[in-house]
C-alpha atoms as a PDB file:
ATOM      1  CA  UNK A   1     -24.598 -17.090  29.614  1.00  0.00           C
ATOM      2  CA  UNK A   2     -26.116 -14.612  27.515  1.00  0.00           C
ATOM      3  CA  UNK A   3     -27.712 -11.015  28.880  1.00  0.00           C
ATOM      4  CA  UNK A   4     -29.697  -8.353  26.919  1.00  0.00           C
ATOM      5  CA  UNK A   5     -31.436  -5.534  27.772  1.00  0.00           C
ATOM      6  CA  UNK A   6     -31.470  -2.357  29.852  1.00  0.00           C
ATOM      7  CA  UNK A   7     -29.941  -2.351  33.535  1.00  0.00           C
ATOM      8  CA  UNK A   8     -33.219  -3.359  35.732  1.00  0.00           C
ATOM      9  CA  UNK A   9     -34.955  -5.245  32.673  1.00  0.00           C
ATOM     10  CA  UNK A  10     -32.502  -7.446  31.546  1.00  0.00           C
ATOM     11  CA  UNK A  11     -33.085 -10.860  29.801  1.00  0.00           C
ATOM     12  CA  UNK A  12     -30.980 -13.582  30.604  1.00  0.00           C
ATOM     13  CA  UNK A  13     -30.469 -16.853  29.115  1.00  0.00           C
ATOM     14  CA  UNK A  14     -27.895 -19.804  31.229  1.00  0.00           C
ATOM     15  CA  UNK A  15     -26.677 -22.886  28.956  1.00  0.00           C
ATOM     16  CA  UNK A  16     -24.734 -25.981  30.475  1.00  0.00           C
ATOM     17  CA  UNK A  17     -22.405 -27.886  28.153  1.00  0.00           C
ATOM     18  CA  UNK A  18     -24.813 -30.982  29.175  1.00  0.00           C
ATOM     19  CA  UNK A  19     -27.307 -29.462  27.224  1.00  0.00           C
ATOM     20  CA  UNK A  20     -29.625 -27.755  30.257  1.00  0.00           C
ATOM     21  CA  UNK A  21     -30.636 -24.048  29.608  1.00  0.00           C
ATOM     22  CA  UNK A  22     -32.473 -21.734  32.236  1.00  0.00           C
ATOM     23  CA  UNK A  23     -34.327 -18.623  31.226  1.00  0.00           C
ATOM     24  CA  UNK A  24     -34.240 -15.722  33.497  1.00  0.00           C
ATOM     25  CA  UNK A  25     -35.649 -11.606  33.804  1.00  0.00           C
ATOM     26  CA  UNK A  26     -34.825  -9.340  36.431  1.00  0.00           C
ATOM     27  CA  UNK A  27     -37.351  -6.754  37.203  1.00  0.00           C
ATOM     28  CA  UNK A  28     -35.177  -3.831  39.109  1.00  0.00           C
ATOM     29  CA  UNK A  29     -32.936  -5.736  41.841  1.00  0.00           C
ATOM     30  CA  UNK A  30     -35.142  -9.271  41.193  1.00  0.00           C
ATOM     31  CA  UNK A  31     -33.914 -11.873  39.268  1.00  0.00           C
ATOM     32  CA  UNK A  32     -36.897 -14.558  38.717  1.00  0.00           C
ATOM     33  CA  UNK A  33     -35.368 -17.716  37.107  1.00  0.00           C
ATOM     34  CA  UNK A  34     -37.921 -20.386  34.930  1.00  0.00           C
ATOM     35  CA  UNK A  35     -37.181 -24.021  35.080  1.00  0.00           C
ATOM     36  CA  UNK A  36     -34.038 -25.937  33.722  1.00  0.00           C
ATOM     37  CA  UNK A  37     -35.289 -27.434  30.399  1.00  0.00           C
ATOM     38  CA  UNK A  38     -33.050 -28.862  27.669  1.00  0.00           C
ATOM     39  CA  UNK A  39     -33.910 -27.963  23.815  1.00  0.00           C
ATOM     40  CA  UNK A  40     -33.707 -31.440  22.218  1.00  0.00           C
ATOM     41  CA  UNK A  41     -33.106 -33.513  25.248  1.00  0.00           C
ATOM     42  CA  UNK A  42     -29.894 -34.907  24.872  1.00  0.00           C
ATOM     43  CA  UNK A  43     -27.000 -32.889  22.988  1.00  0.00           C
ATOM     44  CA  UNK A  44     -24.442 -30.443  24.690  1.00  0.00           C
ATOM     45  CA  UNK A  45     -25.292 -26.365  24.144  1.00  0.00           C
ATOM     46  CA  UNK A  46     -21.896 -24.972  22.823  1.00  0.00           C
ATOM     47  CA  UNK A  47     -23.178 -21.545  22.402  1.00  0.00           C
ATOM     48  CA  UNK A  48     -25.965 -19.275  23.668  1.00  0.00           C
ATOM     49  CA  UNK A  49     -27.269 -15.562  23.220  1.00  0.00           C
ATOM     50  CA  UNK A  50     -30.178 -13.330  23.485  1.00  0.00           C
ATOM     51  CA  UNK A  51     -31.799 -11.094  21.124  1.00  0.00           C
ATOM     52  CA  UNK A  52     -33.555  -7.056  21.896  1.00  0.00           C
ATOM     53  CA  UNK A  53     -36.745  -8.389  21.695  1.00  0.00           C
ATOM     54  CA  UNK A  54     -36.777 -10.669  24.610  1.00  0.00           C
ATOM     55  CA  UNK A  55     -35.777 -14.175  22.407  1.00  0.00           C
ATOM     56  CA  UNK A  56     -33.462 -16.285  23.552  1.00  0.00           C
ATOM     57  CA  UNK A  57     -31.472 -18.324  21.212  1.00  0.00           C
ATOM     58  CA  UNK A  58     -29.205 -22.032  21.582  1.00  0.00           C
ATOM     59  CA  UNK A  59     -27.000 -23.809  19.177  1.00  0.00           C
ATOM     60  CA  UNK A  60     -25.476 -27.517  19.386  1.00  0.00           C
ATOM     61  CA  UNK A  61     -22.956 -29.994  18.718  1.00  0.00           C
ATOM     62  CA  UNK A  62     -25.489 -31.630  16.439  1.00  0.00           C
ATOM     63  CA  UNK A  63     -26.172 -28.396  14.120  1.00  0.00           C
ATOM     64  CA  UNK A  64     -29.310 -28.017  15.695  1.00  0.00           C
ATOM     65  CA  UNK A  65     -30.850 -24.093  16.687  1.00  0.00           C
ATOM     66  CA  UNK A  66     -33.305 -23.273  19.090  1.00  0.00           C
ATOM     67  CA  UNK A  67     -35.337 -20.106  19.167  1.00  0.00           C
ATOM     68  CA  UNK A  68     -37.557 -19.534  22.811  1.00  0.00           C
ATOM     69  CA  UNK A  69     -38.820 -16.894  24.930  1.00  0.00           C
ATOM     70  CA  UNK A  70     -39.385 -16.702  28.409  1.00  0.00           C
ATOM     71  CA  UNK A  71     -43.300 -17.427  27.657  1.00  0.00           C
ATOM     72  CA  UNK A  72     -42.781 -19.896  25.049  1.00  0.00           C
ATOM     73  CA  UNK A  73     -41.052 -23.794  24.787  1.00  0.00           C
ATOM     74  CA  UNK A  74     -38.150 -24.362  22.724  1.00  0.00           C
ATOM     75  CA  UNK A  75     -38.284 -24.658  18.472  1.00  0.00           C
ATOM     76  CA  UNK A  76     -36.262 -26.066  16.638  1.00  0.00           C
ATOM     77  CA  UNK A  77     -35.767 -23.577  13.890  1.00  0.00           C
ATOM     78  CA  UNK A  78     -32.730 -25.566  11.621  1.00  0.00           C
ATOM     79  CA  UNK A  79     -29.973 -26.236  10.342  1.00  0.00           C
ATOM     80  CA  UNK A  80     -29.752 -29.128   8.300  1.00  0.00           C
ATOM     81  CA  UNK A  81     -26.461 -30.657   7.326  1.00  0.00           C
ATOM     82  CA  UNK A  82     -24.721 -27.841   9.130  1.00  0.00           C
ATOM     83  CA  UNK A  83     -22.078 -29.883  11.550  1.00  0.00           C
ATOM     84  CA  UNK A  84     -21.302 -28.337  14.641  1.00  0.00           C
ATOM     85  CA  UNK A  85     -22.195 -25.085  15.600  1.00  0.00           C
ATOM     86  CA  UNK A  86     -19.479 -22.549  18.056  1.00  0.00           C
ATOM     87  CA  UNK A  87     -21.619 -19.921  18.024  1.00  0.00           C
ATOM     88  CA  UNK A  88     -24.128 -17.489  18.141  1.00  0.00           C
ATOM     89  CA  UNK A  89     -25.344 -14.255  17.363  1.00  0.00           C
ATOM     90  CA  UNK A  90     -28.624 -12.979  18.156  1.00  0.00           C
ATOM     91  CA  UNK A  91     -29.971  -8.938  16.677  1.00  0.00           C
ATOM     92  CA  UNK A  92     -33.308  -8.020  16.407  1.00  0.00           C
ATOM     93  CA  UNK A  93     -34.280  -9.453  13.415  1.00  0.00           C
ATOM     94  CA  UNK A  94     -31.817 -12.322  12.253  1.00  0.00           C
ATOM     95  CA  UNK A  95     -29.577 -14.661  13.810  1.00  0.00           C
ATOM     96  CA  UNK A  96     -26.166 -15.483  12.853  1.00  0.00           C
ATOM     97  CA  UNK A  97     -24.282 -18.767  13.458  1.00  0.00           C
ATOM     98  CA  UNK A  98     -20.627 -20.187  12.586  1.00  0.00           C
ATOM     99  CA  UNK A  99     -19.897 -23.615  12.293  1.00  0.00           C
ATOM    100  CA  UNK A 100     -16.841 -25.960  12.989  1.00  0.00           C
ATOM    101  CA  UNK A 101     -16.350 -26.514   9.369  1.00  0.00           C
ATOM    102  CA  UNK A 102     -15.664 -22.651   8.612  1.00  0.00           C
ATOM    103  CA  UNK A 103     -19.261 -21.679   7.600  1.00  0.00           C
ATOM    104  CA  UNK A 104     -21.874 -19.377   8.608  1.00  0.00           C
ATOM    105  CA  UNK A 105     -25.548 -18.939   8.332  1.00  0.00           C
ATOM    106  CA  UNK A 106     -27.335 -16.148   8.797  1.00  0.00           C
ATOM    107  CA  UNK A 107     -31.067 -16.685   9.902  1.00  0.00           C
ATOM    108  CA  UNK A 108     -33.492 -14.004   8.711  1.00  0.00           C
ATOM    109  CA  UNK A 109     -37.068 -13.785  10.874  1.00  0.00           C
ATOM    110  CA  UNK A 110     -40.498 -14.218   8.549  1.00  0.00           C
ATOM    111  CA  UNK A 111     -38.117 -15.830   5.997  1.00  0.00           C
ATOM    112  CA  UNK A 112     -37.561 -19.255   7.524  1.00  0.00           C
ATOM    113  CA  UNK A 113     -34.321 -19.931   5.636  1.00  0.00           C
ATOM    114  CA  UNK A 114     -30.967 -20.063   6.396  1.00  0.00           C
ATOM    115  CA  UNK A 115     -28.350 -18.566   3.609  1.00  0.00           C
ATOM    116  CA  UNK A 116     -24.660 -19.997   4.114  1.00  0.00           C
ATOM    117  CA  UNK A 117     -21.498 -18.146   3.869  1.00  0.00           C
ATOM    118  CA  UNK A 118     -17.668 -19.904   3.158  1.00  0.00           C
ATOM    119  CA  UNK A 119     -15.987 -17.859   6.048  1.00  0.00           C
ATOM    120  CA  UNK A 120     -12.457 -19.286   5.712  1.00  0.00           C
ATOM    121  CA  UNK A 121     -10.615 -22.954   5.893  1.00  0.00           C
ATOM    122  CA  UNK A 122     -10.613 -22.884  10.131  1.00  0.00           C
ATOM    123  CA  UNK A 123     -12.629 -23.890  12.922  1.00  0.00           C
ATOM    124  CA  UNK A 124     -15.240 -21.012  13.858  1.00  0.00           C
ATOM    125  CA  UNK A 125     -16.021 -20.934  17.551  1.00  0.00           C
ATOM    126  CA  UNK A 126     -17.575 -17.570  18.262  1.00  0.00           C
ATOM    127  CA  UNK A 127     -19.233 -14.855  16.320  1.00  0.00           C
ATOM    128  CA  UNK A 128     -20.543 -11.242  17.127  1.00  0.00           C
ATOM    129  CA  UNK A 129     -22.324  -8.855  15.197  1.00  0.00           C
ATOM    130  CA  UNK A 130     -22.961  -5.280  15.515  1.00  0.00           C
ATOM    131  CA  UNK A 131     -25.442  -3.371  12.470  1.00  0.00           C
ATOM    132  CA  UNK A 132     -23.968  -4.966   9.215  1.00  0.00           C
ATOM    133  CA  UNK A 133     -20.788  -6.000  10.311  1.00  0.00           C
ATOM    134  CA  UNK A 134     -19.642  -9.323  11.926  1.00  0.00           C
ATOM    135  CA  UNK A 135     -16.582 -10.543  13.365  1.00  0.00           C
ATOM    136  CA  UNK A 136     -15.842 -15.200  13.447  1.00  0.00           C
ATOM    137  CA  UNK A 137     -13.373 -16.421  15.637  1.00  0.00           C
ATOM    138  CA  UNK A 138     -11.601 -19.787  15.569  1.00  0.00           C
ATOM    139  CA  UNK A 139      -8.496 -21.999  15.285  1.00  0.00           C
ATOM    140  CA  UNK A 140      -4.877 -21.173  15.228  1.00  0.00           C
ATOM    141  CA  UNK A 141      -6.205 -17.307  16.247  1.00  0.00           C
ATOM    142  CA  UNK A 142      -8.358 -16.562  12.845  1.00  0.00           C
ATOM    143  CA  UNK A 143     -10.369 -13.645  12.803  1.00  0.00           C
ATOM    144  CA  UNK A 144     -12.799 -13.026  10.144  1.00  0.00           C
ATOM    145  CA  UNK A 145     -14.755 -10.196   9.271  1.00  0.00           C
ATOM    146  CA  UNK A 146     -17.945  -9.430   7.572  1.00  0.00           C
ATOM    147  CA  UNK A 147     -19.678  -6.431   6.106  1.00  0.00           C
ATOM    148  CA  UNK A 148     -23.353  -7.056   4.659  1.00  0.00           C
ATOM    149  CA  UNK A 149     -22.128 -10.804   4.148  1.00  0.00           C
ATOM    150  CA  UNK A 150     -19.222 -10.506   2.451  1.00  0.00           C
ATOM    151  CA  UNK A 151     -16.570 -12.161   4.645  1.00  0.00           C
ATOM    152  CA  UNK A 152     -12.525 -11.655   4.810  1.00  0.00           C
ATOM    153  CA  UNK A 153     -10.069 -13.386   6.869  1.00  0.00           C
ATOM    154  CA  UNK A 154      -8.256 -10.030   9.392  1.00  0.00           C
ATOM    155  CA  UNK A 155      -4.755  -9.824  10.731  1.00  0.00           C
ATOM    156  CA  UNK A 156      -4.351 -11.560  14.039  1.00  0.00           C
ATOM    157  CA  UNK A 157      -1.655 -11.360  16.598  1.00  0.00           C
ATOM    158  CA  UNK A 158      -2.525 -14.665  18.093  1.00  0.00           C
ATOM    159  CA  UNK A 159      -1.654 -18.016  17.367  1.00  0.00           C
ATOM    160  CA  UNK A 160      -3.588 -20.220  19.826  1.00  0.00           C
ATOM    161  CA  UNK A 161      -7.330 -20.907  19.325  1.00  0.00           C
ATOM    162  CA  UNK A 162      -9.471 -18.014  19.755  1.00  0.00           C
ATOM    163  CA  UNK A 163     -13.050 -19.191  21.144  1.00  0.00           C
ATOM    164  CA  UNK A 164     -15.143 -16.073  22.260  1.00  0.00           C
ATOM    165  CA  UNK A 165     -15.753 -12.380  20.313  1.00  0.00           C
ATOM    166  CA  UNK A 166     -17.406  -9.440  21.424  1.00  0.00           C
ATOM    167  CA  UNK A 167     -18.134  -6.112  19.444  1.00  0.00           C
ATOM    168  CA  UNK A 168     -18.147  -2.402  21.138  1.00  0.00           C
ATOM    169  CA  UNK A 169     -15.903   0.299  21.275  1.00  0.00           C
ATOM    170  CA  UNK A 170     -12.785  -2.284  21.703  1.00  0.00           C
ATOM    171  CA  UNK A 171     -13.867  -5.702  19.833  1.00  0.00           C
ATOM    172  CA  UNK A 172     -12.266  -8.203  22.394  1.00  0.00           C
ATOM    173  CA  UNK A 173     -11.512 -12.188  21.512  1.00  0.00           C
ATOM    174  CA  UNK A 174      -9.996 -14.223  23.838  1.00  0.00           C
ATOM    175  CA  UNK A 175      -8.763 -17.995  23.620  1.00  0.00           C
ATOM    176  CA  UNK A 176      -6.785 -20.787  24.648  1.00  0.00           C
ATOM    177  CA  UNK A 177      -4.160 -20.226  26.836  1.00  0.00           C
ATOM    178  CA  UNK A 178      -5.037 -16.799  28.454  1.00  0.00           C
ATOM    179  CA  UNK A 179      -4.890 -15.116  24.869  1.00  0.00           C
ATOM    180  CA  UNK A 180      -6.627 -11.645  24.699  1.00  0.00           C
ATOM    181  CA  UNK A 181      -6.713  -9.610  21.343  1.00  0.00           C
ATOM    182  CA  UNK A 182      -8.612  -6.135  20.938  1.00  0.00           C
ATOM    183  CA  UNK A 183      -9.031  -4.103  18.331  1.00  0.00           C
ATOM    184  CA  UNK A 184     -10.498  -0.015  18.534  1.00  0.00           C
ATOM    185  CA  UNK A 185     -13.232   0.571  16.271  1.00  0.00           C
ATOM    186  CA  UNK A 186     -11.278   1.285  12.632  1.00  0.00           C
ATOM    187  CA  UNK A 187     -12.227  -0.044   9.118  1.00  0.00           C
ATOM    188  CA  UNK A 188      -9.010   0.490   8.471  1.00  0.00           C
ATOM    189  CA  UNK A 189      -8.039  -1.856  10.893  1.00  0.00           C
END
């Protein structure tokens, strides 16, 4: 499930691993939910999120992203040769992905390419982003960080497979197993 947007306004965006995703808005209290459709009609959605300006975004087992709105169908806008994708992050103007071979593309609007990035030798399963800095999450509990690109594998505490990031004031991953790791906002870090 993905959710952006003020409290009362919010855009929301429901993936099924089979592959089914259901866009929603709520408009104060009222939630008012579109129909079930599925992007390319038969692959599972492993990821989901949903940008400021109102687009929703979908990635798949079969490197395939979607870009939709609540007014518009699904596109397919790429990526070819990319393997699986784990996950997703949606801003403004770009979109980036990571991949189960340790990649990542970052998607920049009017440009209509994707640029790849070597992350690191692991799995990546989730991604967040948050201004010019990004944080990849994967196997035996990699974390990866990225400012304006340039990415660097960060000290972890976990072993087990980390599948989920998010950035604020505490970046949180969690993984297999129960495993939680935070870390306070500190470049030093």
């Amino acid at each position: 499930m993905a959710v952006h947007g003020e409290r009362g306004s919010e855009k929301l965006l429901l993936a099924t691993t089979s592959g089914q995703v259901m866009l929603g808005y709520v408009d104060g209290v009222d939630v008012t939910w579109g129909q079930m459709t599925k992007p390319d009609g038969t692959t599972s959605v492993t990821a989901a999120d949903a940008a400021p300006d109102g687009f929703g975004y979908v990635v798949n087992s079969n490197g395939s992203a979607f870009k939709t709105s609540i007014y518009e169908g699904w596109r397919r806008i790429g990526i070819d040769g990319a393997g699986t994708l784990g996950g997703v992050a949606a801003e403004k103007d770009s979109l980036l992905v990571v991949t189960s071979s340790g990649r990542a593309y970052r998607y920049a609007e009017g440009n209509e390419e994707w640029t790849p990035y070597k992350v690191g030798g692991n799995s990546l399963n989730g991604v967040d982003t948050q201004g010019k800095e990004a944080l990849a999450v994967g196997g035996s509990g990699s974390i990866y960080r990225s400012y304006s690109g340039s990415w660097y594998e960060a000290k972890s505490p976990a072993g087990s497979t980390l599948q989920a990031v998010a950035m604020g004031e505490v970046d949180v991953a969690v993984g297999s197993g129960g495993a939680i790791v935070e870390r306070l906002q500190d470049p030093q870090a």
